[in-house]
PDB file of N, CA and C in Angstrom:
ATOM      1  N   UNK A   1     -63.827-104.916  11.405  1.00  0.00           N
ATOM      2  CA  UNK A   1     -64.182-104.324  10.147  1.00  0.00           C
ATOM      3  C   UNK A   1     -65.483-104.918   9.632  1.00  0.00           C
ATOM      4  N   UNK A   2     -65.432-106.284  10.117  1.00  0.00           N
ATOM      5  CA  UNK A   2     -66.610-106.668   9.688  1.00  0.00           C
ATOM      6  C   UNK A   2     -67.965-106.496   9.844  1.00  0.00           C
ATOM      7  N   UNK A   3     -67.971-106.074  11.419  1.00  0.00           N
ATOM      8  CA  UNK A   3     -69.135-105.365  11.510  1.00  0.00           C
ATOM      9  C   UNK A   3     -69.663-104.254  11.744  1.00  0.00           C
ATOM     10  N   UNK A   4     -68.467-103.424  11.205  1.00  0.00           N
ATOM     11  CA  UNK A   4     -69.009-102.036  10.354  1.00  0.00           C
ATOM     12  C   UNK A   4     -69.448-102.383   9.098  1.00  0.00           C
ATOM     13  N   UNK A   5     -68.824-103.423   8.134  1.00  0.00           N
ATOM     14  CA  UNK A   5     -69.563-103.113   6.825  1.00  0.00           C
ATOM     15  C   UNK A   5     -70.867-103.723   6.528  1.00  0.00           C
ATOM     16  N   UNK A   6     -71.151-104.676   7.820  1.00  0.00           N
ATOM     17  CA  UNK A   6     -72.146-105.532   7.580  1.00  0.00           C
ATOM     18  C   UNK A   6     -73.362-104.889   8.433  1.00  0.00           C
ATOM     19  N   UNK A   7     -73.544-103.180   8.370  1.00  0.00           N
ATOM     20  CA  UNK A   7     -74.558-102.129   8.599  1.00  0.00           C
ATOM     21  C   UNK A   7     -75.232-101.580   7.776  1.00  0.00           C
ATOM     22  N   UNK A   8     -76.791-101.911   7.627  1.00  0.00           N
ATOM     23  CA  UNK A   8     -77.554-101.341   6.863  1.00  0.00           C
ATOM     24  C   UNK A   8     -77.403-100.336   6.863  1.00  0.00           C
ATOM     25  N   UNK A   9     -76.964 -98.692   6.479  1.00  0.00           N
ATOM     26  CA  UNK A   9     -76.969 -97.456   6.724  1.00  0.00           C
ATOM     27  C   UNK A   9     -78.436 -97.245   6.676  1.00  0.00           C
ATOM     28  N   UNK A  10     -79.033 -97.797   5.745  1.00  0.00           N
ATOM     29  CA  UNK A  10     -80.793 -97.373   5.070  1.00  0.00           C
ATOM     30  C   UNK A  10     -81.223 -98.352   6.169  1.00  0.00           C
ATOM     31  N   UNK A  11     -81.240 -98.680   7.005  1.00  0.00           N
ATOM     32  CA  UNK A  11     -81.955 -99.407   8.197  1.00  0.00           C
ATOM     33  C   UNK A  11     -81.832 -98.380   9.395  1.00  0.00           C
ATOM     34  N   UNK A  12     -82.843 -98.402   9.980  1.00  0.00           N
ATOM     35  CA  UNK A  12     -83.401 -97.365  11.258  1.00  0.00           C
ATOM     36  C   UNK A  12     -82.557 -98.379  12.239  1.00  0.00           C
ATOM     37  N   UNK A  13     -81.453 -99.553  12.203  1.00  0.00           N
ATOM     38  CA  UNK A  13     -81.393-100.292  13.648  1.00  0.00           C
ATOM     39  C   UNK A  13     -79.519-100.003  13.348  1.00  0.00           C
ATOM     40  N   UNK A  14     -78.987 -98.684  13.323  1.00  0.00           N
ATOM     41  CA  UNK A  14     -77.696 -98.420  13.451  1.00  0.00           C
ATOM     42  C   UNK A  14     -77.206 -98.154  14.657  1.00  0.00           C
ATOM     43  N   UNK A  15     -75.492 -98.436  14.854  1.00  0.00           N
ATOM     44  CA  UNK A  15     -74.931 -98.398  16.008  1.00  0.00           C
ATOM     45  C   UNK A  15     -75.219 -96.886  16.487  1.00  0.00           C
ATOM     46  N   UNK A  16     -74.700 -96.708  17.840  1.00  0.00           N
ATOM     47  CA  UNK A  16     -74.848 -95.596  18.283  1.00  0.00           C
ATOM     48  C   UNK A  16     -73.451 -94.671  17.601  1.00  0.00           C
ATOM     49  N   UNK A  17     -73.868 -93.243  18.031  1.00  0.00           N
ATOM     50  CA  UNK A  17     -72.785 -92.528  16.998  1.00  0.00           C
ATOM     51  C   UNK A  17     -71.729 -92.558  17.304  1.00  0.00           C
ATOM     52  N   UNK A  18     -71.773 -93.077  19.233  1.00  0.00           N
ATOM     53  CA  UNK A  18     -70.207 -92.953  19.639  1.00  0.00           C
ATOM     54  C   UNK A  18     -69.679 -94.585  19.578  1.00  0.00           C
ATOM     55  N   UNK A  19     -70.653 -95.409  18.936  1.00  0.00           N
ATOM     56  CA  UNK A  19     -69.418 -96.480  18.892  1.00  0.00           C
ATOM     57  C   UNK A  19     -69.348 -96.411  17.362  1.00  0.00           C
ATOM     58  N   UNK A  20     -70.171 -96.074  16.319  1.00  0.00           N
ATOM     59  CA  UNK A  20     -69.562 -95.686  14.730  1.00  0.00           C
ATOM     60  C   UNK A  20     -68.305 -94.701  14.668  1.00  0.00           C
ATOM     61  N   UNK A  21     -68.315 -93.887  15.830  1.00  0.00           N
ATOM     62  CA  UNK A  21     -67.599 -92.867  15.860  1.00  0.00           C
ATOM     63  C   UNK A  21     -65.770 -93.518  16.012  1.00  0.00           C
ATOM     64  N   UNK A  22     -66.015 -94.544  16.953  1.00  0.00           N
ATOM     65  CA  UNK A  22     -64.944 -95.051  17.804  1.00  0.00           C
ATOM     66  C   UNK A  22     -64.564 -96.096  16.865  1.00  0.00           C
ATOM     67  N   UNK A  23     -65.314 -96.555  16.339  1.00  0.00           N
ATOM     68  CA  UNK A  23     -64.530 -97.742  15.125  1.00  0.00           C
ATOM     69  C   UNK A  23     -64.102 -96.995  13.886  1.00  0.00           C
ATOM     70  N   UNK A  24     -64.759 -95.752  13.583  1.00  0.00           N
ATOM     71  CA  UNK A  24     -64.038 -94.851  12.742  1.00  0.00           C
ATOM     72  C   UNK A  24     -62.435 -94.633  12.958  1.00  0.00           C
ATOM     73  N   UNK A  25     -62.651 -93.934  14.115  1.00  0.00           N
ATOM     74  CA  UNK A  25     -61.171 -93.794  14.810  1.00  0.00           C
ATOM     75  C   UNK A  25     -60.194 -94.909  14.931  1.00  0.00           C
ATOM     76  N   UNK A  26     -61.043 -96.230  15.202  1.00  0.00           N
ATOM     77  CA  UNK A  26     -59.674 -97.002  14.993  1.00  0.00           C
ATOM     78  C   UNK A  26     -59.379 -97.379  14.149  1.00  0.00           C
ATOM     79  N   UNK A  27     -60.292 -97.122  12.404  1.00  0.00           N
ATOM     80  CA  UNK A  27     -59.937 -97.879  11.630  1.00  0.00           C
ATOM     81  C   UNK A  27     -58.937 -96.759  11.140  1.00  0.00           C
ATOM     82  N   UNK A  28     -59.113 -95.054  11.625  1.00  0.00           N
ATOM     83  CA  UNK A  28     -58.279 -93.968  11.073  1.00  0.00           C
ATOM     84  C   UNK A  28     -56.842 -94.799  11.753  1.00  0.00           C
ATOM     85  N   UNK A  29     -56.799 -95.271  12.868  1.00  0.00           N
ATOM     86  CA  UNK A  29     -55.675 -95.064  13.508  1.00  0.00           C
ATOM     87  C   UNK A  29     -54.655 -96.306  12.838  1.00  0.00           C
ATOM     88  N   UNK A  30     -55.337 -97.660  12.603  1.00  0.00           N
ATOM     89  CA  UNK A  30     -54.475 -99.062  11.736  1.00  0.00           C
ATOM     90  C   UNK A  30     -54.268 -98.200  10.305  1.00  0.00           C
ATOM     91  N   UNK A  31     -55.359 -97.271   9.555  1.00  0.00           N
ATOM     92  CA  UNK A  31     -55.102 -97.190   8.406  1.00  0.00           C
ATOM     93  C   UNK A  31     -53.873 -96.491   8.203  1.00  0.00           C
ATOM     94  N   UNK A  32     -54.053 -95.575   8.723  1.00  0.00           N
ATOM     95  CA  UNK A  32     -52.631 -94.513   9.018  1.00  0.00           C
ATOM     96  C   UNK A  32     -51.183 -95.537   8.886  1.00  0.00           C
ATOM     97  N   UNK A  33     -51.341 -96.451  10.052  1.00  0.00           N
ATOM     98  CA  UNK A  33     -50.122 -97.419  10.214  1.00  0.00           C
ATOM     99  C   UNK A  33     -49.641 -98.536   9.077  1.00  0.00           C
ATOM    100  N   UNK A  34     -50.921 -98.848   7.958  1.00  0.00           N
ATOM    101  CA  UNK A  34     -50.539 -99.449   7.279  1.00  0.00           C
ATOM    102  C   UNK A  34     -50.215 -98.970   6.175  1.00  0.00           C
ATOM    103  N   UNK A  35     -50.802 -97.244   5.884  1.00  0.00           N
ATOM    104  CA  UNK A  35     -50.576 -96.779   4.979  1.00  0.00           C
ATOM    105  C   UNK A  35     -48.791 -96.185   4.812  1.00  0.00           C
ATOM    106  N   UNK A  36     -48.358 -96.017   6.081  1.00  0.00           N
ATOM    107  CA  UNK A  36     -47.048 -95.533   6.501  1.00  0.00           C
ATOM    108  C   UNK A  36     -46.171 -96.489   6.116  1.00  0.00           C
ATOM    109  N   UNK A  37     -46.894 -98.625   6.239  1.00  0.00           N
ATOM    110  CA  UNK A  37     -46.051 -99.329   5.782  1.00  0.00           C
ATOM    111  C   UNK A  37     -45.848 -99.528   4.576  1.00  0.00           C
ATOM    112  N   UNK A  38     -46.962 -99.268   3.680  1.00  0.00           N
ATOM    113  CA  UNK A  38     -47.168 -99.209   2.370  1.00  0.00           C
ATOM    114  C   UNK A  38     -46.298 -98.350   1.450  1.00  0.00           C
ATOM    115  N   UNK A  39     -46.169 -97.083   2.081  1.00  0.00           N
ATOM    116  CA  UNK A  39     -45.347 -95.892   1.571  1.00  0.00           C
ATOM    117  C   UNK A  39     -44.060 -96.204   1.648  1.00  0.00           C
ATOM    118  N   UNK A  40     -43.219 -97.178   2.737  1.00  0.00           N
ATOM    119  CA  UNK A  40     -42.093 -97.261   2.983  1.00  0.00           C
ATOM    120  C   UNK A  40     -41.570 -98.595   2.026  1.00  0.00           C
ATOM    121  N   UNK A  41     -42.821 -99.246   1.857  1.00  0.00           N
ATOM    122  CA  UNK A  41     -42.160-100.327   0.846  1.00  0.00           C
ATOM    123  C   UNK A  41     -41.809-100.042  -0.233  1.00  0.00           C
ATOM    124  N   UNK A  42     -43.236 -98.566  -0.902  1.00  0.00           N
ATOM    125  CA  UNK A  42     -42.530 -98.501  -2.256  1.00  0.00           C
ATOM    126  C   UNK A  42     -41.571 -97.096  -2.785  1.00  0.00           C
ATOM    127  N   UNK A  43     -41.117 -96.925  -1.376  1.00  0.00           N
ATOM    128  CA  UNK A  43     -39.880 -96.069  -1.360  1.00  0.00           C
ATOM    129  C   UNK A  43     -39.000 -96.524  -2.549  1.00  0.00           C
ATOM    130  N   UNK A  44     -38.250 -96.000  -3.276  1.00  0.00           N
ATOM    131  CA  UNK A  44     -37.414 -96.207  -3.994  1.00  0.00           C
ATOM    132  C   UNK A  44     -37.268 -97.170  -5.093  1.00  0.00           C
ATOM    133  N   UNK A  45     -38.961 -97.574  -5.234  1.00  0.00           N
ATOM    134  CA  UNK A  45     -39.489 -98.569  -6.215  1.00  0.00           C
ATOM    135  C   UNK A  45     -39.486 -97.770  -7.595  1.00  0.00           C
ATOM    136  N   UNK A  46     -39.616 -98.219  -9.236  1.00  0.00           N
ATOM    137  CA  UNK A  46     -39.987 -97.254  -9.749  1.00  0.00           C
ATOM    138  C   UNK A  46     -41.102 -96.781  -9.484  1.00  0.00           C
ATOM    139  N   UNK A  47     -41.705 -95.672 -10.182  1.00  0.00           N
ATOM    140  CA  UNK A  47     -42.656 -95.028 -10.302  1.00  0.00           C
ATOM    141  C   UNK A  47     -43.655 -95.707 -10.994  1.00  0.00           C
ATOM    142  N   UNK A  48     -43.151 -96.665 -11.765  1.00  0.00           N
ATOM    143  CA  UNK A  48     -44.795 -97.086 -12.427  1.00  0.00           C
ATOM    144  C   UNK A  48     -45.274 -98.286 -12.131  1.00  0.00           C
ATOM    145  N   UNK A  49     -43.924 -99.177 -10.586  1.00  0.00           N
ATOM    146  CA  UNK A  49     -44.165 -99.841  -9.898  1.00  0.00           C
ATOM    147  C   UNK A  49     -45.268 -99.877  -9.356  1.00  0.00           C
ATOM    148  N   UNK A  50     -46.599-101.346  -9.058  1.00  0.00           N
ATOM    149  CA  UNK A  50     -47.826-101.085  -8.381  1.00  0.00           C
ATOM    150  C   UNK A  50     -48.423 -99.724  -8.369  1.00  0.00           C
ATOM    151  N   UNK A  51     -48.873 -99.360  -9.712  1.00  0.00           N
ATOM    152  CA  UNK A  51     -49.413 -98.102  -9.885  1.00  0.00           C
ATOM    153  C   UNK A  51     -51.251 -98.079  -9.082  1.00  0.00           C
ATOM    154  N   UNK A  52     -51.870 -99.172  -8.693  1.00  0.00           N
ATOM    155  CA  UNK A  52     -52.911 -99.391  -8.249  1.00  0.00           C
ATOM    156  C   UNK A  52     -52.708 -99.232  -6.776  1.00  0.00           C
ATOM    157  N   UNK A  53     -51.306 -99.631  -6.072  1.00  0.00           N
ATOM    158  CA  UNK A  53     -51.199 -98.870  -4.738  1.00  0.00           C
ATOM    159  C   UNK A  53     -51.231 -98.336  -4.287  1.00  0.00           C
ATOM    160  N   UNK A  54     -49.879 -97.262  -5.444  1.00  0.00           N
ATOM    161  CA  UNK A  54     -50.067 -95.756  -5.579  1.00  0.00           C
ATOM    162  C   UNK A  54     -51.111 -95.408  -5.633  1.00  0.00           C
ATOM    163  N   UNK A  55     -52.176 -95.149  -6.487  1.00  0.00           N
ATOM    164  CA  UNK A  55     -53.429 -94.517  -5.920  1.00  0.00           C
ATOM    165  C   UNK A  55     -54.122 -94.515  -4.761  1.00  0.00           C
ATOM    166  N   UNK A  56     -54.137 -96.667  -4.254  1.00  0.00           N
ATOM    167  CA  UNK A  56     -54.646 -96.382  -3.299  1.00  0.00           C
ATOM    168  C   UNK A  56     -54.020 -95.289  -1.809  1.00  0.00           C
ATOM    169  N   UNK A  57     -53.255 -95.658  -2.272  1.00  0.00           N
ATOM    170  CA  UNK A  57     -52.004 -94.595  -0.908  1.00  0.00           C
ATOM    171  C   UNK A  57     -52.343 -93.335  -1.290  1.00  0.00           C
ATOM    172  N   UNK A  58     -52.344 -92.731  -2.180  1.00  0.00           N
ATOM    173  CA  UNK A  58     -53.375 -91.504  -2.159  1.00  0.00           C
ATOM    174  C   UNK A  58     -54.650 -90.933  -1.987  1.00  0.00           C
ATOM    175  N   UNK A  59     -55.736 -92.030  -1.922  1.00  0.00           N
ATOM    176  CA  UNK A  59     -56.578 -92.089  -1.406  1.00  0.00           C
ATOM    177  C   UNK A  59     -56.340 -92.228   0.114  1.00  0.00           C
ATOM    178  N   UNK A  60     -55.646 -92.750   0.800  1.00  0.00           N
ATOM    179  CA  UNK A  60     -55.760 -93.070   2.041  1.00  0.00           C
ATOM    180  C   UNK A  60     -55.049 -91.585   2.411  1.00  0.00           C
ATOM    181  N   UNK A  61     -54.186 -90.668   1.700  1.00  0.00           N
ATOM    182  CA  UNK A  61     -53.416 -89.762   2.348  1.00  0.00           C
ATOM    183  C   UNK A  61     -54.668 -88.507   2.631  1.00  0.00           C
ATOM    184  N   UNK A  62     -55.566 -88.286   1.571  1.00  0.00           N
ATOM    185  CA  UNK A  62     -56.694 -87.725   1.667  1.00  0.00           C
ATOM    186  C   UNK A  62     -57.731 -87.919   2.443  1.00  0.00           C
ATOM    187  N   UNK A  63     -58.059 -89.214   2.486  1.00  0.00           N
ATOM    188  CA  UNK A  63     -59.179 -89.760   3.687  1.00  0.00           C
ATOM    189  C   UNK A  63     -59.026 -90.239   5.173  1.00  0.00           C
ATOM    190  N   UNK A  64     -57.452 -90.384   5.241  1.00  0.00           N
ATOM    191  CA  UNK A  64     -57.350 -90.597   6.456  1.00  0.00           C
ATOM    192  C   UNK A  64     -56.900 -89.358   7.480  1.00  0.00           C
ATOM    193  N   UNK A  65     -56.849 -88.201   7.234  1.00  0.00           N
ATOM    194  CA  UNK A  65     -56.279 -87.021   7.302  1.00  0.00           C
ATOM    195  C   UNK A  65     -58.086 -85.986   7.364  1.00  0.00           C
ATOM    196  N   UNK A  66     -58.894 -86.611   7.232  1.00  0.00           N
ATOM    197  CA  UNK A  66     -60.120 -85.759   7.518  1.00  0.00           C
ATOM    198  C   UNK A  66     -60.723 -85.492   8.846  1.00  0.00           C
ATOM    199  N   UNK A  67     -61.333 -84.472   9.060  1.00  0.00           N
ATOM    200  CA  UNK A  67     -61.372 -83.959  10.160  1.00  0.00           C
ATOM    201  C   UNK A  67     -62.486 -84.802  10.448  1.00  0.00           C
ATOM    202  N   UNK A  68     -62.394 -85.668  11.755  1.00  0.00           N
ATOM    203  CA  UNK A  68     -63.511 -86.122  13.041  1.00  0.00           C
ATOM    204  C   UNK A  68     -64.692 -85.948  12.686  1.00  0.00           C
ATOM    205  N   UNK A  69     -65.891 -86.558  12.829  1.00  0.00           N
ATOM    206  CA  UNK A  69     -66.800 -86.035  12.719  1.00  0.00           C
ATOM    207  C   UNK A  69     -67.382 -86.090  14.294  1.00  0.00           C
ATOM    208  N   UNK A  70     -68.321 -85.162  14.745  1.00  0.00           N
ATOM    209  CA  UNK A  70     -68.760 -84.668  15.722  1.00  0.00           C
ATOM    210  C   UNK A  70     -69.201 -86.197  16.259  1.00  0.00           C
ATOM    211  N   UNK A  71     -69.762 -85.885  17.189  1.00  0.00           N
ATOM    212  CA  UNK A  71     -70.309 -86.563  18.539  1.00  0.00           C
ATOM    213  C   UNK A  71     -72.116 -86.344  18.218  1.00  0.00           C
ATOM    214  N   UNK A  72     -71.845 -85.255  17.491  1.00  0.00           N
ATOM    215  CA  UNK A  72     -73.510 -84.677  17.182  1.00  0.00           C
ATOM    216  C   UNK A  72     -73.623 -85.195  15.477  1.00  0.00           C
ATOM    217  N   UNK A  73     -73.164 -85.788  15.531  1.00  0.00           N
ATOM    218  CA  UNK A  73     -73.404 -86.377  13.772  1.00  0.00           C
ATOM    219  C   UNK A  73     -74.526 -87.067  13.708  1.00  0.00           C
ATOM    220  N   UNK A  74     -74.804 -86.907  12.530  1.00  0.00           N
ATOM    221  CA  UNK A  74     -76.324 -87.783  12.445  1.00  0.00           C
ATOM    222  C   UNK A  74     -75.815 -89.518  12.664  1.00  0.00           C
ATOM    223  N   UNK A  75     -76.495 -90.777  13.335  1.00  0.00           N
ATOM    224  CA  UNK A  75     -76.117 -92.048  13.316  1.00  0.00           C
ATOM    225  C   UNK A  75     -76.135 -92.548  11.718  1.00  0.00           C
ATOM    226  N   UNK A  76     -76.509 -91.986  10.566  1.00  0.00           N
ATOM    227  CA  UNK A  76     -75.851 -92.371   9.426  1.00  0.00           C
ATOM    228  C   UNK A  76     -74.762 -92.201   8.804  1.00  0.00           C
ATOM    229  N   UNK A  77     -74.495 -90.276   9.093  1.00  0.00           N
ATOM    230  CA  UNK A  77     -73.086 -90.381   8.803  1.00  0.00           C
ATOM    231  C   UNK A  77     -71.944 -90.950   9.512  1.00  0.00           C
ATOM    232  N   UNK A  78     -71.999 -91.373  10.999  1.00  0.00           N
ATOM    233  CA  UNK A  78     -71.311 -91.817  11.344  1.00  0.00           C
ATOM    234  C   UNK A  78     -70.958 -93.260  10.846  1.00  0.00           C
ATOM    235  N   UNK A  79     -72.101 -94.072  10.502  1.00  0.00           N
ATOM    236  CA  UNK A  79     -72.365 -95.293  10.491  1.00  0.00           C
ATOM    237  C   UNK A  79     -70.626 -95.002   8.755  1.00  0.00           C
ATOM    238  N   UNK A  80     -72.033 -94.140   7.813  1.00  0.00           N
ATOM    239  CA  UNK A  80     -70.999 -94.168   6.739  1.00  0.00           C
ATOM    240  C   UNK A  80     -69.381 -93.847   6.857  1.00  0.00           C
ATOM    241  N   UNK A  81     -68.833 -93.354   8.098  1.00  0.00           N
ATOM    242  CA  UNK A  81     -67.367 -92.651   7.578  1.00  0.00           C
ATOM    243  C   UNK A  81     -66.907 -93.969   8.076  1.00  0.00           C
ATOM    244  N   UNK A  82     -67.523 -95.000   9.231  1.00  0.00           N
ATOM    245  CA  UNK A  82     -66.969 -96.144   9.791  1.00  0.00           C
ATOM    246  C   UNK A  82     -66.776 -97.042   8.194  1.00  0.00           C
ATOM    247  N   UNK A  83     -67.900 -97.376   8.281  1.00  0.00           N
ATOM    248  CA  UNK A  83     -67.824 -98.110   6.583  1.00  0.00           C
ATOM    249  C   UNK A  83     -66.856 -98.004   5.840  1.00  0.00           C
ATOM    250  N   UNK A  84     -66.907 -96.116   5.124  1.00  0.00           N
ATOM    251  CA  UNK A  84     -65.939 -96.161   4.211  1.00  0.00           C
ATOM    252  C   UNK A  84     -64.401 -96.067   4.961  1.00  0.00           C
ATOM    253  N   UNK A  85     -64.101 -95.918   6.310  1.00  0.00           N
ATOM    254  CA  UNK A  85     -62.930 -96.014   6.533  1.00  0.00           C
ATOM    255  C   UNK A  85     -62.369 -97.784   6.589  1.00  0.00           C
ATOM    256  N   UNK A  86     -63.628 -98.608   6.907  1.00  0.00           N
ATOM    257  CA  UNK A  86     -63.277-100.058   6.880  1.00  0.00           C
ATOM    258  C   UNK A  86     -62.478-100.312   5.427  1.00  0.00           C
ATOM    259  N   UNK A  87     -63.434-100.019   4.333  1.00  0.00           N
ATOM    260  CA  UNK A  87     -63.065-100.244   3.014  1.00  0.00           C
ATOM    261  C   UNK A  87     -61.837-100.148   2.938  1.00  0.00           C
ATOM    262  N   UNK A  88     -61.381 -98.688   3.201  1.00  0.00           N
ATOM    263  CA  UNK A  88     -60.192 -98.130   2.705  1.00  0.00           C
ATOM    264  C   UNK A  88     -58.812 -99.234   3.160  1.00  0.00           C
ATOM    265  N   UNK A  89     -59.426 -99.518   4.693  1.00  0.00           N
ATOM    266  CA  UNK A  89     -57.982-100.258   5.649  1.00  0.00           C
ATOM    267  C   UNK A  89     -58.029-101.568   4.691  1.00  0.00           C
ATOM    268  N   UNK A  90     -59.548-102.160   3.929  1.00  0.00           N
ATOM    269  CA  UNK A  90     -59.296-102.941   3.198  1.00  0.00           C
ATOM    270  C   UNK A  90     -58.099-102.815   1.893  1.00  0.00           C
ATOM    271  N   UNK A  91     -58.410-102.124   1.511  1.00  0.00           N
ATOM    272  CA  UNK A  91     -57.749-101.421   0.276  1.00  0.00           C
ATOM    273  C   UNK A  91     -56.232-101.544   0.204  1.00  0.00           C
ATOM    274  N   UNK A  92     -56.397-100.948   1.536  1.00  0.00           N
ATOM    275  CA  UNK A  92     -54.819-100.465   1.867  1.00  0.00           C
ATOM    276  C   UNK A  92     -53.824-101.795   2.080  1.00  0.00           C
ATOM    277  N   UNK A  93     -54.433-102.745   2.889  1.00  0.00           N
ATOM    278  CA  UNK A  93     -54.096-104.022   3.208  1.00  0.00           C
ATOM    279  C   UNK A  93     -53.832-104.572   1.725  1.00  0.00           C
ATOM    280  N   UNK A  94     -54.773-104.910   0.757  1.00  0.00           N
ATOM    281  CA  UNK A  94     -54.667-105.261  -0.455  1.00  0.00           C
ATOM    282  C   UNK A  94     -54.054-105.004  -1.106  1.00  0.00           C
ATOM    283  N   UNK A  95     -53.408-103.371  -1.265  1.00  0.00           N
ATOM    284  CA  UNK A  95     -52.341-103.159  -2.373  1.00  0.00           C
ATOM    285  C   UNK A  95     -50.891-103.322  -1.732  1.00  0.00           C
ATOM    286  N   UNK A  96     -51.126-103.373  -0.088  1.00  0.00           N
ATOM    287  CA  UNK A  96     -49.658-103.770   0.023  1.00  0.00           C
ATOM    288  C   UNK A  96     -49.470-105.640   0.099  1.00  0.00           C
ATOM    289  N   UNK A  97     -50.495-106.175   0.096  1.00  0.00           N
ATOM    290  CA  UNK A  97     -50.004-107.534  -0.448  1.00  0.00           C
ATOM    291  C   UNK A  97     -49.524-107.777  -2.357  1.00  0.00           C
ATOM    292  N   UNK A  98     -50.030-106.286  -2.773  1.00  0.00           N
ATOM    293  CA  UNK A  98     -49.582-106.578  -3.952  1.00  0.00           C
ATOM    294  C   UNK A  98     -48.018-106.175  -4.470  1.00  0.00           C
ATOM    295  N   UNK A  99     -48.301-104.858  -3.576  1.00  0.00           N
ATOM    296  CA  UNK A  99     -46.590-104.392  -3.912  1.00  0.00           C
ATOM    297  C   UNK A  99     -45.756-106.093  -3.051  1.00  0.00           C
ATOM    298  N   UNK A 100     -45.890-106.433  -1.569  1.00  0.00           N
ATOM    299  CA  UNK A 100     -44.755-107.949  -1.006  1.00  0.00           C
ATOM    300  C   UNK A 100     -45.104-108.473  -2.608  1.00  0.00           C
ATOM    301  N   UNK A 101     -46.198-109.240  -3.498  1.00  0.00           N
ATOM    302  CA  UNK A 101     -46.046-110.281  -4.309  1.00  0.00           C
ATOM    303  C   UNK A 101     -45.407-109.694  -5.679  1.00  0.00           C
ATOM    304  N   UNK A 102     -45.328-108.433  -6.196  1.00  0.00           N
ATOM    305  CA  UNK A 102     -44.754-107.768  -7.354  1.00  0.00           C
ATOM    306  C   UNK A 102     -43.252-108.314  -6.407  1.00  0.00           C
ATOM    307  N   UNK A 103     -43.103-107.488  -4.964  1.00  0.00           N
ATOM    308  CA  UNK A 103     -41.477-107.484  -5.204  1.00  0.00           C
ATOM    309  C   UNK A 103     -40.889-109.424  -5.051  1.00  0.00           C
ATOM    310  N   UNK A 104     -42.110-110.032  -4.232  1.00  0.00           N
ATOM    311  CA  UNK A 104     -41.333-111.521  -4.390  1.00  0.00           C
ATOM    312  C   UNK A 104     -40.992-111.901  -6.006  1.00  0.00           C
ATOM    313  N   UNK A 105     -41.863-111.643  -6.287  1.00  0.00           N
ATOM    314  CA  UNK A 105     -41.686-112.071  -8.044  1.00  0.00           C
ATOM    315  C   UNK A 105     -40.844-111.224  -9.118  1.00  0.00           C
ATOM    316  N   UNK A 106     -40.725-110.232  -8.964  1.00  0.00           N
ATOM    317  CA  UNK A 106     -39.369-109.632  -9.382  1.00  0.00           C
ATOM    318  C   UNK A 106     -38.008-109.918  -9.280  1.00  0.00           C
ATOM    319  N   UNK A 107     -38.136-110.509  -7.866  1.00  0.00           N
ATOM    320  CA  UNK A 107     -36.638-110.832  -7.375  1.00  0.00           C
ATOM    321  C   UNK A 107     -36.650-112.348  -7.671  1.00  0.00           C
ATOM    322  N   UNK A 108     -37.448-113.211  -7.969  1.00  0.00           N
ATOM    323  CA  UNK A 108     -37.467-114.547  -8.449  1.00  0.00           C
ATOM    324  C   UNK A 108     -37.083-114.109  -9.905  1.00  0.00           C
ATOM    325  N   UNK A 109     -37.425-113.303 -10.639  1.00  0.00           N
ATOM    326  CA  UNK A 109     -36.729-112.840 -12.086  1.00  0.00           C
ATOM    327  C   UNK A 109     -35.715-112.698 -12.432  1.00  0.00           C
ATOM    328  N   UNK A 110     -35.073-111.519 -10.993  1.00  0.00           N
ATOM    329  CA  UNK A 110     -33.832-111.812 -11.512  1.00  0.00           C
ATOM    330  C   UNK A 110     -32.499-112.791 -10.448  1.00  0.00           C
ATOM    331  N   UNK A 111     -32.789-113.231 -10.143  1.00  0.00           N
ATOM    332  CA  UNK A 111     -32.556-113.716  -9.230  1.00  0.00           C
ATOM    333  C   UNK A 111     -31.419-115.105 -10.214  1.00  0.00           C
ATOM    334  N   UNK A 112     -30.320-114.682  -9.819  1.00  0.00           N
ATOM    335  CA  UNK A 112     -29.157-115.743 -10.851  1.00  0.00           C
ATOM    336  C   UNK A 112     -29.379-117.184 -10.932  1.00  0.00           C
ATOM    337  N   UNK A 113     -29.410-118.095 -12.000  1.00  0.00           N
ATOM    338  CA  UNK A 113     -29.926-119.123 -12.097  1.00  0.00           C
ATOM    339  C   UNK A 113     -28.936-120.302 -11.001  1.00  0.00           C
ATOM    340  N   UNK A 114     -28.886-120.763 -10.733  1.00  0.00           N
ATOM    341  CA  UNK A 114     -28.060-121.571 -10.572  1.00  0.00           C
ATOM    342  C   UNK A 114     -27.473-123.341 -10.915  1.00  0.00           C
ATOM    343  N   UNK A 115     -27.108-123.710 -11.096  1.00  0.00           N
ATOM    344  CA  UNK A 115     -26.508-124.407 -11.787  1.00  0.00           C
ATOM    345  C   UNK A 115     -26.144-125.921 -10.886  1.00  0.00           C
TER     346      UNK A 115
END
């Protein structure tokens, strides 16, 4: 991830389109998987549970679900969908460490005192 985001797009010295292309794809392919874990954690959570997840998980249901971009893409847009798909797997990673620390700390709440 890191060195997709650490690409000048506004610099003439970008990867080629088929390896922007190919780190696109794999970041589609982890994001997908973490977004699937994300969704399953806050199965049956309330609704206004990690409401910053929720979005992001809607963002990811929209962006990770976009159609390929060509082989004939310009080397910027490719450069950019790698980028913004890095972000997103960031994102995605981030709000599900928030939903594990909401639910550790919830259950430390109620969690019976003991004596």
């Amino acid at each position: 991830m890191e060195a997709a985001l650490s690409w000048d797009v506004d610099s003439p010295a970008l990867p080629t389109v088929k390896n922007a292309l190919a780190m696109a794809q794999q970041f589609t392919d982890f994001g997908r998987i973490v977004a699937d874990d994300l969704e399953a954690k806050l199965l049956g959570l309330p609704a206004d549970f990690c409401i910053g997840a929720r979005a992001t998980l809607g963002e990811a249901s929209r962006r990770l679900y976009l159609r390929p971009l060509a082989q004939t893409a310009a080397p910027r847009s490719a450069a950019h969908r790698a980028q913004n798909l890095a972000r997103l797997v960031q994102a995605l990673s981030r709000a599900f460490g928030e939903v594990y620390r909401e639910q550790v700390r919830s259950r430390s709440v109620q969690a019976p005192q003991r004596e």
